[in-house]
N, C-alpha and C. Protein backbone atom coordinates (compact mmCIF):
# COMPACT_ATOMS: atom_id res chain seq x y z
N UNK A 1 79.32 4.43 -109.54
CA UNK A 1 78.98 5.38 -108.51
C UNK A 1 80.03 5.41 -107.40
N UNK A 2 80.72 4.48 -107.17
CA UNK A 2 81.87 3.92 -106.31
C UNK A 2 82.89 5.68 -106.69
N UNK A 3 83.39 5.40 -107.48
CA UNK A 3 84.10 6.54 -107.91
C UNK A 3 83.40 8.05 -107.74
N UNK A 4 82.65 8.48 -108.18
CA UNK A 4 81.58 9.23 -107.28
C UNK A 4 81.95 9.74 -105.89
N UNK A 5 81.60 8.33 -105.01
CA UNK A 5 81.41 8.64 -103.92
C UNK A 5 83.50 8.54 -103.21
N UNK A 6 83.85 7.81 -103.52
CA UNK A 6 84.86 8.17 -102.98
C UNK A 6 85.82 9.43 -103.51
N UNK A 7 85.80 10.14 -104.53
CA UNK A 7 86.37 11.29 -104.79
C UNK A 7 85.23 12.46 -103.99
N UNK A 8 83.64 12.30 -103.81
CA UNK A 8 83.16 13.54 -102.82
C UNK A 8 83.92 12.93 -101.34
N UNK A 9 84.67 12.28 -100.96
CA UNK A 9 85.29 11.64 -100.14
C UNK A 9 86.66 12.92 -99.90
N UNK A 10 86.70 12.52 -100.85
CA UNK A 10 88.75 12.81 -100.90
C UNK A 10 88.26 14.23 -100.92
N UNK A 11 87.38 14.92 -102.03
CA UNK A 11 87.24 16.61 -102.03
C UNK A 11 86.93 17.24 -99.93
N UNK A 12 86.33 16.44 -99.79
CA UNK A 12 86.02 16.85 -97.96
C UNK A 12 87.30 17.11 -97.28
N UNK A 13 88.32 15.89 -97.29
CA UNK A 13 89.21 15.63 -96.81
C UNK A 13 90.33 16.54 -97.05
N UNK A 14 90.03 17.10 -98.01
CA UNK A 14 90.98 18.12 -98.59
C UNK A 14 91.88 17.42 -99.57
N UNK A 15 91.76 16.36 -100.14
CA UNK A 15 93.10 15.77 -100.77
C UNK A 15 93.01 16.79 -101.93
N UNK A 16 91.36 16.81 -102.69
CA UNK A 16 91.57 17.32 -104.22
C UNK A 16 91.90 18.84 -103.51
N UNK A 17 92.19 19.69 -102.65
CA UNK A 17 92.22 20.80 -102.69
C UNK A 17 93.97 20.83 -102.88
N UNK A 18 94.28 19.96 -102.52
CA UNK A 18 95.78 19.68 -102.39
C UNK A 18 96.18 19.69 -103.91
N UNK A 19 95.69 18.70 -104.38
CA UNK A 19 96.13 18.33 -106.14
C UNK A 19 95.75 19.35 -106.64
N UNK A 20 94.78 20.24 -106.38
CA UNK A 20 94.41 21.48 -107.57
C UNK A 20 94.95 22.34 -106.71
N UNK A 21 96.46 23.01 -106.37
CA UNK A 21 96.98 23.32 -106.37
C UNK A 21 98.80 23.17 -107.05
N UNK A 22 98.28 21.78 -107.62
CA UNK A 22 99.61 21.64 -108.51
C UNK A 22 99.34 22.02 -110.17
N UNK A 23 99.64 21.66 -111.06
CA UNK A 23 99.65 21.48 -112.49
C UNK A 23 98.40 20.98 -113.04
N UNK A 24 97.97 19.96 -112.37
CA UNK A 24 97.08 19.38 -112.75
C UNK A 24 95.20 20.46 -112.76
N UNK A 25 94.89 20.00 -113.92
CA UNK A 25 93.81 20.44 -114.62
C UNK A 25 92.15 20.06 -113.80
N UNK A 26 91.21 20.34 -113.45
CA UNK A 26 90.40 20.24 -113.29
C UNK A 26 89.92 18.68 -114.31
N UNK A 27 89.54 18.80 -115.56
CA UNK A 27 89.49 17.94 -116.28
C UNK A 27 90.69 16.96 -116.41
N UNK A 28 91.58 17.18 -116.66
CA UNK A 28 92.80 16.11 -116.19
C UNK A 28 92.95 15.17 -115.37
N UNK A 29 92.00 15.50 -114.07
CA UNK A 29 92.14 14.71 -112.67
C UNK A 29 90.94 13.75 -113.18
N UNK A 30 89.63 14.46 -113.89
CA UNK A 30 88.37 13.77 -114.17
C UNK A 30 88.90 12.86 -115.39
N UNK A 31 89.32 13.21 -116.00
CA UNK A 31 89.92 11.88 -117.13
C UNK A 31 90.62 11.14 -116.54
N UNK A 32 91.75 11.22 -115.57
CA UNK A 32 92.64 10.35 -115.01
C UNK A 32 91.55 9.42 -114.29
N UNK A 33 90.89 9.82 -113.62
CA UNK A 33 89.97 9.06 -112.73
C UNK A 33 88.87 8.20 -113.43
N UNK A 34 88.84 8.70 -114.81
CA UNK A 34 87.75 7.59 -115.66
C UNK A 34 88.59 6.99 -115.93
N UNK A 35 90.18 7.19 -116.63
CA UNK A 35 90.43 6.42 -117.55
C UNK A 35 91.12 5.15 -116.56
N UNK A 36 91.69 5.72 -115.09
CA UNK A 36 91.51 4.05 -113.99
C UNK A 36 90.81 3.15 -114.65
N UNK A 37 89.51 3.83 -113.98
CA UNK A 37 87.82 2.46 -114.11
C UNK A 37 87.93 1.79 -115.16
N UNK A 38 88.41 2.25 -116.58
CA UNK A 38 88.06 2.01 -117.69
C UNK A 38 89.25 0.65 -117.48
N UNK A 39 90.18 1.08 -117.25
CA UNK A 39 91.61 0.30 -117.23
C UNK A 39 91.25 -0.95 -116.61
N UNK A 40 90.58 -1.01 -114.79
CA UNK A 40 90.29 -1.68 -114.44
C UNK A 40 89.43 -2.82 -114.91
N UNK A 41 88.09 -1.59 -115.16
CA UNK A 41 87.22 -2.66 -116.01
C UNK A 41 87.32 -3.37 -116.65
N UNK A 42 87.87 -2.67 -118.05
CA UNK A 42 88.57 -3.71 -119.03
C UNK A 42 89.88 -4.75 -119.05
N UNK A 43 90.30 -4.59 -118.00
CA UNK A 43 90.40 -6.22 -117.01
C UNK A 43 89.74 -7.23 -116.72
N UNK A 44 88.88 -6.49 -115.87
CA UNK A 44 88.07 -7.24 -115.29
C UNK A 44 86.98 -8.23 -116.04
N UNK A 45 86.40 -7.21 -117.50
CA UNK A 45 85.73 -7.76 -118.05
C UNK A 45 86.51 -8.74 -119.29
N UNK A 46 88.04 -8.78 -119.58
CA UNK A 46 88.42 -9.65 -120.20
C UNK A 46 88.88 -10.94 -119.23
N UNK A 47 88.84 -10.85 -118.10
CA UNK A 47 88.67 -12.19 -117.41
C UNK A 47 87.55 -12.54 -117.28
N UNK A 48 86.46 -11.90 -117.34
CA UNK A 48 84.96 -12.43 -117.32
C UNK A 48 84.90 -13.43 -118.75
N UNK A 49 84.99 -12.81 -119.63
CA UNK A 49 84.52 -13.27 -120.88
C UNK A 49 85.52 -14.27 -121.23
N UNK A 50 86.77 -14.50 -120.58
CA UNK A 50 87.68 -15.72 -121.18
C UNK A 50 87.61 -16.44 -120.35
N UNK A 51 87.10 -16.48 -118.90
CA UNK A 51 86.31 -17.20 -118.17
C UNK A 51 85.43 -18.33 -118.33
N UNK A 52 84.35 -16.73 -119.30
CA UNK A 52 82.50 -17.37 -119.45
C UNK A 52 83.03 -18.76 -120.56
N UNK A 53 83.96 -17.79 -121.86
CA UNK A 53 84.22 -18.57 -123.29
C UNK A 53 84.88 -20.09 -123.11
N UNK A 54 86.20 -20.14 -121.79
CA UNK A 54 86.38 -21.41 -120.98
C UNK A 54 85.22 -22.30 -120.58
N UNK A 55 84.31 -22.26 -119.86
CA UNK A 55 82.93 -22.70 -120.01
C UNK A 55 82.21 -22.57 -120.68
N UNK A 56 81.86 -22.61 -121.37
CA UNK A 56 81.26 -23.12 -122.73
C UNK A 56 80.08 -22.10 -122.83
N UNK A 57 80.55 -20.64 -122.83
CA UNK A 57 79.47 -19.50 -122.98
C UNK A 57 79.54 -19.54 -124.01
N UNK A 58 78.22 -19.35 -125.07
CA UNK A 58 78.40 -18.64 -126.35
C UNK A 58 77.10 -17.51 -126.10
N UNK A 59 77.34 -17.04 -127.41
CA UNK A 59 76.75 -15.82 -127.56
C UNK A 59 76.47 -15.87 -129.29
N UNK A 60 75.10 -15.46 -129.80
CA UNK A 60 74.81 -15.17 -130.86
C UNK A 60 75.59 -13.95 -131.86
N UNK A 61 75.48 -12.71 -130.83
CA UNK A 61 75.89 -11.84 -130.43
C UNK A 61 77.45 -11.50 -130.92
N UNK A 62 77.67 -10.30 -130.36
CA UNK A 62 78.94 -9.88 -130.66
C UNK A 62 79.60 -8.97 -129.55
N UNK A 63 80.68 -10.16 -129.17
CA UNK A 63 80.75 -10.01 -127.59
C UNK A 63 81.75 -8.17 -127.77
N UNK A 64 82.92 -8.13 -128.54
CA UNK A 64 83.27 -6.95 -128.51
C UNK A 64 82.26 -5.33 -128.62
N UNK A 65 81.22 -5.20 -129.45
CA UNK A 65 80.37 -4.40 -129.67
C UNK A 65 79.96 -4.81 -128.38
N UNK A 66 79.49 -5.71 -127.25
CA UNK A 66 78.97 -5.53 -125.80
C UNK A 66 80.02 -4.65 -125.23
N UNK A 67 81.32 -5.25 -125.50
CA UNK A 67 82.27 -4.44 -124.54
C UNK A 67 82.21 -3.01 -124.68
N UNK A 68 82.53 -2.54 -126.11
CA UNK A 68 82.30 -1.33 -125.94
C UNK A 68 81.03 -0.60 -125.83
N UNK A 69 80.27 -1.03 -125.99
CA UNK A 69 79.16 -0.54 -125.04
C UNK A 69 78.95 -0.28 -123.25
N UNK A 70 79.77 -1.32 -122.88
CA UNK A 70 80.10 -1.15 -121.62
C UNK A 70 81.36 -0.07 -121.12
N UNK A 71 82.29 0.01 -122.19
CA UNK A 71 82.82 0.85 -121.87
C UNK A 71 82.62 2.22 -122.14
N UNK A 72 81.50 2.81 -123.13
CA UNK A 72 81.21 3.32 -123.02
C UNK A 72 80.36 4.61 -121.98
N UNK A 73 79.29 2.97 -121.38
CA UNK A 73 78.68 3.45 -120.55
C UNK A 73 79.35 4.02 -118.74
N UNK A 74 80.77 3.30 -118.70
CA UNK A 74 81.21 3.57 -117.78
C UNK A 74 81.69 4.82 -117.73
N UNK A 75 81.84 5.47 -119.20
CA UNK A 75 82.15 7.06 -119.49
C UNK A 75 81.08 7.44 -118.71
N UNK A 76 79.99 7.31 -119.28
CA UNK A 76 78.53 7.95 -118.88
C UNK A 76 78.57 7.91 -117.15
N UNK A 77 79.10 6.93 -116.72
CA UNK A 77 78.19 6.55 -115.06
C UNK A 77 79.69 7.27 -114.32
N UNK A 78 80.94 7.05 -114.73
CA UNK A 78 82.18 7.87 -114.04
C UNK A 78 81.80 9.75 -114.07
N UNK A 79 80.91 10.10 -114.97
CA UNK A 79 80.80 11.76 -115.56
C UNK A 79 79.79 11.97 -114.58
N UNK A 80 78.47 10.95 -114.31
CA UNK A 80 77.72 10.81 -113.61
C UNK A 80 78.33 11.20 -111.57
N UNK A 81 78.98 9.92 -111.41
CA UNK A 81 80.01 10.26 -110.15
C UNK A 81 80.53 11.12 -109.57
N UNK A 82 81.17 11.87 -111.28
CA UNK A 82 81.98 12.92 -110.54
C UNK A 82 81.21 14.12 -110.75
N UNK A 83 80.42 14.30 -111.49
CA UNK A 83 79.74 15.60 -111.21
C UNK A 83 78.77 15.68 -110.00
N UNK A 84 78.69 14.51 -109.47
CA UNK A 84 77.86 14.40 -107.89
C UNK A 84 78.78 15.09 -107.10
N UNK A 85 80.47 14.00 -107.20
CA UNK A 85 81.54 14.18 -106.39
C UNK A 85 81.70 15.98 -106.06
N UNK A 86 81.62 16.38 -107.09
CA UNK A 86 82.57 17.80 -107.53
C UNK A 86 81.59 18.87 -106.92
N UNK A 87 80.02 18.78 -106.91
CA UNK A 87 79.40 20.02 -106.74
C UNK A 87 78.44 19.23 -105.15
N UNK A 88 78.24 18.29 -104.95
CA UNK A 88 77.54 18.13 -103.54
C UNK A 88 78.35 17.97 -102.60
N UNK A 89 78.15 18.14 -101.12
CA UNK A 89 78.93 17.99 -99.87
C UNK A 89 78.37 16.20 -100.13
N UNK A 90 79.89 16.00 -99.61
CA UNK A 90 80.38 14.23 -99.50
C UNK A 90 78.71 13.28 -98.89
N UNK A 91 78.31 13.55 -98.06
CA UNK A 91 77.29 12.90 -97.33
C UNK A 91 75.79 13.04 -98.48
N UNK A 92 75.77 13.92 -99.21
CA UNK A 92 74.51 14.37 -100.25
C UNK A 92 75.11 13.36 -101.12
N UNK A 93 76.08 13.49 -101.65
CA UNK A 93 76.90 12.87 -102.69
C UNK A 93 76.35 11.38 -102.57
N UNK A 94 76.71 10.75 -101.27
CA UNK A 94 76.79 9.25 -100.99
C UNK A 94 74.90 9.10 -101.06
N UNK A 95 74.34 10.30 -100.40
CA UNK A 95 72.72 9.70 -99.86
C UNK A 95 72.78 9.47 -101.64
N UNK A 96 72.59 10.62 -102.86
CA UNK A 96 71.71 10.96 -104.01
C UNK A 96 72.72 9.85 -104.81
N UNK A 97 73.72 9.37 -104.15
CA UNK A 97 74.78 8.36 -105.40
C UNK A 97 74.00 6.93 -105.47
N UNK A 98 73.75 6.27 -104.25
CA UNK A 98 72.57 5.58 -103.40
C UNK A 98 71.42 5.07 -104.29
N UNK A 99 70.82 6.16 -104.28
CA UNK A 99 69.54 6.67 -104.54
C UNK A 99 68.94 6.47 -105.88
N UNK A 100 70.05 7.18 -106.60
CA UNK A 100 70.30 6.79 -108.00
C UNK A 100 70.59 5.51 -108.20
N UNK A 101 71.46 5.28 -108.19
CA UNK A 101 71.66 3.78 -108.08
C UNK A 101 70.57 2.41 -108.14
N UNK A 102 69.36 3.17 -107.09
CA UNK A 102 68.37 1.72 -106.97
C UNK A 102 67.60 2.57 -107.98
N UNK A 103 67.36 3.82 -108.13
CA UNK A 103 66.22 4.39 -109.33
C UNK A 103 66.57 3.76 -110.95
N UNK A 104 67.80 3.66 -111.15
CA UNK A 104 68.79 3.41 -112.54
C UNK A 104 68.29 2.17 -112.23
N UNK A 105 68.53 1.33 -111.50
CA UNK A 105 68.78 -0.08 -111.56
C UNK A 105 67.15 -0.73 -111.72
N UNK A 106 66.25 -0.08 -110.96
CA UNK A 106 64.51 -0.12 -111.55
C UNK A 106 64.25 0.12 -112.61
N UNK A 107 64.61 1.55 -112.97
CA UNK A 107 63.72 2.07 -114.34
C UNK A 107 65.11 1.73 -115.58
N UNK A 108 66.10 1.47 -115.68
CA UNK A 108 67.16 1.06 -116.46
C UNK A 108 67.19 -0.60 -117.32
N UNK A 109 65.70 -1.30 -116.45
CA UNK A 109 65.15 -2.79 -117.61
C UNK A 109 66.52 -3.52 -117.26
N UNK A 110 66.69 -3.57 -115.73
CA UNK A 110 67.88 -4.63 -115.20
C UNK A 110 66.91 -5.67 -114.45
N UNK A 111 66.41 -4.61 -113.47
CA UNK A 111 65.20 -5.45 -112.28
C UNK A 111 64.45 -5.48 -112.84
N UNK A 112 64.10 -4.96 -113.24
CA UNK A 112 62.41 -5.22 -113.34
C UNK A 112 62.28 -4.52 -115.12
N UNK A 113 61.63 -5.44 -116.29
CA UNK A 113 61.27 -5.16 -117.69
C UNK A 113 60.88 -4.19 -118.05
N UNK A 114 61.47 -3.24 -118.91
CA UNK A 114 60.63 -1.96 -119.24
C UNK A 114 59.46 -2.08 -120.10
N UNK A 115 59.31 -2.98 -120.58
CA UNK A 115 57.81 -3.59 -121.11
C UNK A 115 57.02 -3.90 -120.04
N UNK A 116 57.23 -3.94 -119.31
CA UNK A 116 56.09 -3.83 -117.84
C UNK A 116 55.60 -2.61 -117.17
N UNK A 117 56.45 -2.18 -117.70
CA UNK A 117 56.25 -0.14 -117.41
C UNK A 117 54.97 0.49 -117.76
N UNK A 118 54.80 1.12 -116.93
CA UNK A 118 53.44 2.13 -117.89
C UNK A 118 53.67 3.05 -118.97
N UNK A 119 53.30 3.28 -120.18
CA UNK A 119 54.05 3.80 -121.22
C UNK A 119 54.58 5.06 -121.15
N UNK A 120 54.05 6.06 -119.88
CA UNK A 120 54.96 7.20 -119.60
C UNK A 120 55.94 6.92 -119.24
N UNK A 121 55.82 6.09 -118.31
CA UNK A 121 57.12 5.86 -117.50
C UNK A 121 58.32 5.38 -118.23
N UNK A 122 58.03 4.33 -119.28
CA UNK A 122 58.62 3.53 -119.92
C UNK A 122 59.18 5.04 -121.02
N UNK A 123 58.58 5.55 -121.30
CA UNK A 123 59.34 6.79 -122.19
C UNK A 123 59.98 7.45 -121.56
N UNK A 124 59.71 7.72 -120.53
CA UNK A 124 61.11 8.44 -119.84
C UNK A 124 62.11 7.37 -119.40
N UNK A 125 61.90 6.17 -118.85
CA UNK A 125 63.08 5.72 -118.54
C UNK A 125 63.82 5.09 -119.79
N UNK A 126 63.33 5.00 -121.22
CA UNK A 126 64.35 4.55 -121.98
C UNK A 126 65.19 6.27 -122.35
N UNK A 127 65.25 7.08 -121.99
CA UNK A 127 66.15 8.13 -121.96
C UNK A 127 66.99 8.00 -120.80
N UNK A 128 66.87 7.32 -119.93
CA UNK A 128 67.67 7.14 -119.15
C UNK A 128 69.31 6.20 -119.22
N UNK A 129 70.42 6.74 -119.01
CA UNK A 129 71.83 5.96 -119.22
C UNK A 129 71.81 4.67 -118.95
N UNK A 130 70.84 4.47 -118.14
CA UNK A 130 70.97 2.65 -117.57
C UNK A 130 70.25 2.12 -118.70
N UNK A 131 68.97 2.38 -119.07
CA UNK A 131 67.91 1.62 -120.10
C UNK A 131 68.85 1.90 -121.27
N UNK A 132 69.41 2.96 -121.22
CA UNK A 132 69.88 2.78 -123.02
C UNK A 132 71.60 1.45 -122.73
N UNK A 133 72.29 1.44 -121.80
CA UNK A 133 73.29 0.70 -121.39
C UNK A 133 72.48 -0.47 -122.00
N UNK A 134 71.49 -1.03 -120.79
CA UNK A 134 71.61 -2.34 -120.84
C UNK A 134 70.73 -2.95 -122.05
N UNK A 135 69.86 -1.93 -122.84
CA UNK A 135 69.60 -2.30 -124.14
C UNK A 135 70.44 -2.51 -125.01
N UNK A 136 71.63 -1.58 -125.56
CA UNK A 136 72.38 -1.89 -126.08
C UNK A 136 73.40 -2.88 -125.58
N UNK A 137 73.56 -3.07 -124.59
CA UNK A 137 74.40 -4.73 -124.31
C UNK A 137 74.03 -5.93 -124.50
N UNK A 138 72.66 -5.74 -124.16
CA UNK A 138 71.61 -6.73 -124.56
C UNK A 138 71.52 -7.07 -125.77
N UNK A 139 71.22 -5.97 -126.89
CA UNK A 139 71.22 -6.17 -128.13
C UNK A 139 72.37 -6.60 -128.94
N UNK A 140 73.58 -6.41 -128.51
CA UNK A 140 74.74 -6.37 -129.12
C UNK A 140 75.03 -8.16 -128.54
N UNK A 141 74.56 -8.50 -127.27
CA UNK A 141 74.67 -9.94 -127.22
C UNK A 141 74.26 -11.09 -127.87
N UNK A 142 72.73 -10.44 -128.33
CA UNK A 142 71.79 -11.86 -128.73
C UNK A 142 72.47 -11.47 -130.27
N UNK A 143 72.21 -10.20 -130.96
CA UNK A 143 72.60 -9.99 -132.25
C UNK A 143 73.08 -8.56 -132.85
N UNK A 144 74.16 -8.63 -133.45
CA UNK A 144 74.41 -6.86 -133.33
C UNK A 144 72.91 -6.28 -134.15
N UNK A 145 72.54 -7.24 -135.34
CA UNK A 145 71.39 -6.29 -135.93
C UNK A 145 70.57 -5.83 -134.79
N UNK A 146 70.06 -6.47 -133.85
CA UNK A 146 69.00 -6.34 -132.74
C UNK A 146 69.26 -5.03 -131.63
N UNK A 147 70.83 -4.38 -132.26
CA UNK A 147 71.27 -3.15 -131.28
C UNK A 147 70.30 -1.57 -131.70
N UNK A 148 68.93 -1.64 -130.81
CA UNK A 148 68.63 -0.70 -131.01
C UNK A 148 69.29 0.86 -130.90
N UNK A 149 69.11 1.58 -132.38
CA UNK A 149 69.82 2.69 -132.13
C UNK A 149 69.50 3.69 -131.19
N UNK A 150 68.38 3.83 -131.18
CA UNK A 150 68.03 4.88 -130.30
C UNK A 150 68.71 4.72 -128.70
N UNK A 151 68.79 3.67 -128.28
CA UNK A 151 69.47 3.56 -126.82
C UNK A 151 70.76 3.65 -127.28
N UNK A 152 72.05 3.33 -128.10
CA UNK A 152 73.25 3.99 -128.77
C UNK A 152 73.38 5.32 -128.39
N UNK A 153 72.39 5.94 -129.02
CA UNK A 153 72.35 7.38 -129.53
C UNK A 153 72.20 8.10 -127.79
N UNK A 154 71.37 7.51 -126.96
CA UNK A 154 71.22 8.12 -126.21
C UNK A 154 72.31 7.42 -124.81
N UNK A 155 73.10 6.44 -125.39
CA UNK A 155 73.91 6.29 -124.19
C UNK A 155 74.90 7.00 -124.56
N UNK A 156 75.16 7.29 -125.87
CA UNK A 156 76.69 8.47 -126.45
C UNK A 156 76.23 9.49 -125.92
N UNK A 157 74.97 9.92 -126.04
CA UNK A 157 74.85 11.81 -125.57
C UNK A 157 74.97 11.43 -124.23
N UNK A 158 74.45 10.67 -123.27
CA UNK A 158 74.87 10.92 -121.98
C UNK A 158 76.22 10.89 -121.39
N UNK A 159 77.00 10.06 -122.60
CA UNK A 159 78.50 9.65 -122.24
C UNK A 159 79.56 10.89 -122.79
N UNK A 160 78.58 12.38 -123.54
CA UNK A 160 79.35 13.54 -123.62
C UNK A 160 78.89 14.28 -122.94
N UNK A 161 77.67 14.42 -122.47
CA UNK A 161 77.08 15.53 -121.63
C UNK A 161 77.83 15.31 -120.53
N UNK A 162 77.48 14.13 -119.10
CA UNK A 162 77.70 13.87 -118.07
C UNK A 162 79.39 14.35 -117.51
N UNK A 163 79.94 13.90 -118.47
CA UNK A 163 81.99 14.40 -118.47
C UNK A 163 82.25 15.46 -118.50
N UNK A 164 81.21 16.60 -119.71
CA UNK A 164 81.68 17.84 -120.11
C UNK A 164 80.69 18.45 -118.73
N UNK A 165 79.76 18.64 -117.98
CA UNK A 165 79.04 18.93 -117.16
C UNK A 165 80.40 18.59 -115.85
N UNK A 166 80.47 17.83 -115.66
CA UNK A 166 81.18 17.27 -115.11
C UNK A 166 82.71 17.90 -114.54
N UNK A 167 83.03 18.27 -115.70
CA UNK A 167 84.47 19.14 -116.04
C UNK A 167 84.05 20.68 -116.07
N UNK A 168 83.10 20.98 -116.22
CA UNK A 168 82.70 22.63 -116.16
C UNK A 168 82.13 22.86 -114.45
N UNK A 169 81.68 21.97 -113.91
CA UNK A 169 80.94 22.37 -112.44
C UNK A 169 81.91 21.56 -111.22
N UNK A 170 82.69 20.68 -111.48
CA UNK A 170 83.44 20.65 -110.66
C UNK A 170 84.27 21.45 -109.61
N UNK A 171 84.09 20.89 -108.52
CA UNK A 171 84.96 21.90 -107.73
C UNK A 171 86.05 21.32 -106.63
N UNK A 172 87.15 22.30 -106.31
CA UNK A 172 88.30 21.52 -105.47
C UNK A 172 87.88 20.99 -104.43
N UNK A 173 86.56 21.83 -103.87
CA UNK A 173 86.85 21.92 -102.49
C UNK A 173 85.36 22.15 -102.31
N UNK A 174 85.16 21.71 -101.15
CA UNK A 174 83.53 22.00 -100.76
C UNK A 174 83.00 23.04 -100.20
């Protein structure tokens, strides 16, 4: 969401009105800007894990199938960002980036178990990018058999919708 909020940042400021006046592509700037995070991340998360594996982490699991699941999902949550970034004024952007954030992080089976859910609720939030994320990381940790597909299936469609939405409603300038 970080990314999100600081590109409805830069669109206020005028920077992106500046850059979309050069060469650069609407979608071009939105790929450049995922494929950072991704860069970063996958830093970040190969010092995590040669870290954890230095201390004597194991895992049943299959730590690469976690990764890309994670990197996947960062497709999903960067498409997420910037389609906040691109179509709300900066301050909506930051309140609903927020917002989301603690709603994902409730109904997404991080805080609090989606088996504790009431079964509506619990059906809508496993359609949600966070519940299908952290199921499939989950699953891919203890055992890849245990990687339910249905959260797969539904963290890929959010990780093409959110980018291509994303890249069609974007805008330079507020």
């Amino acid at each position: 969401m970080s990314l999100g909020i600081a590109t409805g940042f830069d669109r206020r400021y005028g920077v992106l009105k500046r850059l979309g006046s050069t060469p650069l592509t609407r979608s071009g700037l939105l790929t450049a800007k995922t494929l950072y995070v991704l860069a970063i991340e996958t830093i970040q998360l190969s010092v995590l894990i040669a870290v954890a594996l230095l201390l004597g982490w194991r895992t049943g699991g299959c730590v690469p199938l976690a990764f890309l699941f994670l990197l996947i999902g960062t497709i999903c949550f960067a498409g997420l960002g910037l389609l906040l970034a691109g179509t709300l004024r900066a301050e909506a952007n930051l309140a609903l980036a927020n917002g989301l954030y603690l709603a994902l992080l409730f109904l997404g089976g991080m805080a609090y178990p989606l088996t504790r859910l009431p079964s509506a609720v619990r059906s809508f939030a496993e359609l949600l990018p966070a519940a299908a994320l952290a199921e499939s990381v989950r699953g891919a940790l203890h055992s890849p058999m245990d990687v339910p597909v249905k959260s797969v299936v539904v963290l890929v469609v959010w990780a093409i919708v959110l980018p291509v939405l994303a890249a069609k409603l974007f805008r330079w300038e507020e």
